[in-house]
N, C-alpha and C. Protein backbone atom coordinates (compact mmCIF):
# COMPACT_ATOMS: atom_id res chain seq x y z
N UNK A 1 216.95 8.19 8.03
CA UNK A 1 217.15 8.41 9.46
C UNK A 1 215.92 7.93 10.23
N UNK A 2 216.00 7.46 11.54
CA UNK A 2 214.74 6.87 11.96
C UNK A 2 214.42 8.16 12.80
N UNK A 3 212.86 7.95 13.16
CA UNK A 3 212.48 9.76 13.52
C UNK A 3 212.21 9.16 15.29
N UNK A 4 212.13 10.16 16.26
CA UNK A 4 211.61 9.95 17.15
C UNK A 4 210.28 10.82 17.27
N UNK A 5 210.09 10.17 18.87
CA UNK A 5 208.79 11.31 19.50
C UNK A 5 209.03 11.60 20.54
N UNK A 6 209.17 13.57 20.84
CA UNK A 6 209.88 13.66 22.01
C UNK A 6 208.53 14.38 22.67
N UNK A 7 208.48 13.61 23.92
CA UNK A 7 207.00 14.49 24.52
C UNK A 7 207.67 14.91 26.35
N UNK A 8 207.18 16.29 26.22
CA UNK A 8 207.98 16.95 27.52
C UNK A 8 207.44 16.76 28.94
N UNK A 9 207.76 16.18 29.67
CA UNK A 9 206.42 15.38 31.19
C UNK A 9 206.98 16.06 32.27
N UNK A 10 208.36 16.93 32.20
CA UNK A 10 208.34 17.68 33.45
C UNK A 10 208.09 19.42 33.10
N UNK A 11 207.76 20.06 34.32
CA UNK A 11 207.80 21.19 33.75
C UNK A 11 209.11 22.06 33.18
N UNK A 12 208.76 23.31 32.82
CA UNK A 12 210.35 23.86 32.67
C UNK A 12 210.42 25.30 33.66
N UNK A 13 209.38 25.44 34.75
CA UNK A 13 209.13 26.27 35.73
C UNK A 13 210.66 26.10 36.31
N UNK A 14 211.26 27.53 36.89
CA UNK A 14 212.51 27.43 37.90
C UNK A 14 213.50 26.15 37.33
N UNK A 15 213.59 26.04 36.10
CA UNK A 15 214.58 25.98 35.39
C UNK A 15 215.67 26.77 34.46
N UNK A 16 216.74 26.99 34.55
CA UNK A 16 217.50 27.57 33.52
C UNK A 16 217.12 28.00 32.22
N UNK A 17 217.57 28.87 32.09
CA UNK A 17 216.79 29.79 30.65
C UNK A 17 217.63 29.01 29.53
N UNK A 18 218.72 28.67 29.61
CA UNK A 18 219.07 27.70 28.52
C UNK A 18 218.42 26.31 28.56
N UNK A 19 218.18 25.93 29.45
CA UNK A 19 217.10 24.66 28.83
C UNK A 19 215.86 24.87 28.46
N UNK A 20 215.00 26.24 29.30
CA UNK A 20 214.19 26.79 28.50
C UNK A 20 214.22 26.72 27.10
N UNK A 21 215.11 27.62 26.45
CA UNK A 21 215.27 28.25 24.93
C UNK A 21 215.53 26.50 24.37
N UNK A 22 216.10 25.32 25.07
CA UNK A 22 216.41 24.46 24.38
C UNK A 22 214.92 23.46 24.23
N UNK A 23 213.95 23.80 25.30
CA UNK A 23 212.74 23.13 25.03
C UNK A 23 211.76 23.49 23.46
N UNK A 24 212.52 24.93 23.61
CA UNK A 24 211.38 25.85 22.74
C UNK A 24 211.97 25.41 21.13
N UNK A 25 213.49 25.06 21.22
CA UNK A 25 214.04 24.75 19.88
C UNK A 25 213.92 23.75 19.45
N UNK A 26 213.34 22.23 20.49
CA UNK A 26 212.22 21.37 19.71
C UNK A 26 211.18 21.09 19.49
N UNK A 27 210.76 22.52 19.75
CA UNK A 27 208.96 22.77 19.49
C UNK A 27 207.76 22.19 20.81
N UNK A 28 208.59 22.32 21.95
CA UNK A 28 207.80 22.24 23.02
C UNK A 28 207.18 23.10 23.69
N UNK A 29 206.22 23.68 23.86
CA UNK A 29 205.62 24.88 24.09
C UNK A 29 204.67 24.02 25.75
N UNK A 30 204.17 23.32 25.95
CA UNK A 30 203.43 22.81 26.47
C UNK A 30 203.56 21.57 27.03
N UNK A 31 203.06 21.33 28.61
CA UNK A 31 203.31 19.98 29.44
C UNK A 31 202.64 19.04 28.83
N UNK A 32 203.09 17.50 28.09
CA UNK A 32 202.43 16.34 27.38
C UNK A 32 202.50 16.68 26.09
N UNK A 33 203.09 17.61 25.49
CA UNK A 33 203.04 17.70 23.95
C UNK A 33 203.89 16.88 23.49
N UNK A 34 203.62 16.64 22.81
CA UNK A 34 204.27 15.43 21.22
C UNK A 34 204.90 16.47 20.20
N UNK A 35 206.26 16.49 19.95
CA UNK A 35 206.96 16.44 18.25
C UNK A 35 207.76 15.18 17.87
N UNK A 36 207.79 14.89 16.79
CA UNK A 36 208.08 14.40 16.02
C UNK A 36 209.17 14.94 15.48
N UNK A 37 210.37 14.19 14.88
CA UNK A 37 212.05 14.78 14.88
C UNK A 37 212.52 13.33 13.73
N UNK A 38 213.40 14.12 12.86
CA UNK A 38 214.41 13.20 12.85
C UNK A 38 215.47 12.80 13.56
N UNK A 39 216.23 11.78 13.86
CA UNK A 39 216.83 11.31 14.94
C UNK A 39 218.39 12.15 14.19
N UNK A 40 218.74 13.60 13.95
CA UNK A 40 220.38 13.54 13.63
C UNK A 40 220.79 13.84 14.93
N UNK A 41 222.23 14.19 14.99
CA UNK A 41 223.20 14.59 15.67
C UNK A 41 222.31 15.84 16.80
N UNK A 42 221.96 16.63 15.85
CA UNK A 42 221.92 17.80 16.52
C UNK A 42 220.48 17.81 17.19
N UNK A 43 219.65 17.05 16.86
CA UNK A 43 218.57 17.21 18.14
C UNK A 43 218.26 16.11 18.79
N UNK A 44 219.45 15.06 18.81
CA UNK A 44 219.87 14.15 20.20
C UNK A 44 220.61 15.07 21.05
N UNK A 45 221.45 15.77 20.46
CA UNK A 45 222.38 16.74 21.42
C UNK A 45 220.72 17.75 22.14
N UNK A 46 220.72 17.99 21.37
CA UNK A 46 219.26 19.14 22.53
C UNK A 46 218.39 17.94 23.22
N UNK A 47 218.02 17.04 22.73
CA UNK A 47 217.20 15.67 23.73
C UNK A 47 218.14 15.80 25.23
N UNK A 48 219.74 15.05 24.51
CA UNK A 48 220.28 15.04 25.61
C UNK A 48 220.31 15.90 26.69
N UNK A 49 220.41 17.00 26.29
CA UNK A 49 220.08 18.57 27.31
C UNK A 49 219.17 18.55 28.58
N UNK A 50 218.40 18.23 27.72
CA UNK A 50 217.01 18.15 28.71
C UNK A 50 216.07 16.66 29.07
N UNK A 51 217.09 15.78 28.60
CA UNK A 51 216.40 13.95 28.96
C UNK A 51 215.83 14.30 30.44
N UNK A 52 216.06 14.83 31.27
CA UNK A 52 215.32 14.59 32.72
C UNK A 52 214.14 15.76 32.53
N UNK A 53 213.62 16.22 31.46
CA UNK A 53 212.52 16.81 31.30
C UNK A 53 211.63 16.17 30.05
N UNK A 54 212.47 15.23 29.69
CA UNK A 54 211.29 14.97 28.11
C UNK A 54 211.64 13.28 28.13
N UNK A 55 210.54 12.84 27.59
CA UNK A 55 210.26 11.27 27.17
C UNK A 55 210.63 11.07 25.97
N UNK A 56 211.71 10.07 25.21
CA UNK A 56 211.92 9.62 23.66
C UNK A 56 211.13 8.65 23.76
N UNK A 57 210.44 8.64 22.67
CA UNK A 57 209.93 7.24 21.94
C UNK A 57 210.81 6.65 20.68
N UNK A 58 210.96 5.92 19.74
CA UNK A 58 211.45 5.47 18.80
C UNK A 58 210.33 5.32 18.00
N UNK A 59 209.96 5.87 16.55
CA UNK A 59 209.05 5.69 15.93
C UNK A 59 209.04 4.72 14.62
């Protein structure tokens, strides 16, 4: 599987508590942080969630 890098550049202030809990379930804790992911199904579906809060790279 090819992996990405998802780094989060907006805040998640006065946002929905489900995109909250969905930031926190790819290990984003913090504004400019970097994880690293394999690219499956299920955490493109959470990327997709929140694309207008986080940056993909292709690694």
């Amino acid at each position: 599987m090819a992996k990405i890098r998802v780094t989060q550049v907006r805040s998640k202030i006065g946002r929905p508590e489900r995109q909250k809990r969905t930031l926190a379930a790819l290990g984003l804790k913090k504004m400019h942080q970097s994880i690293e992911h394999e690219a499956t199904p299920q955490i493109m579906g959470m990327v997709n969630a929140v694309k207008h809060l986080v940056k993909v790279e292709e690694i």
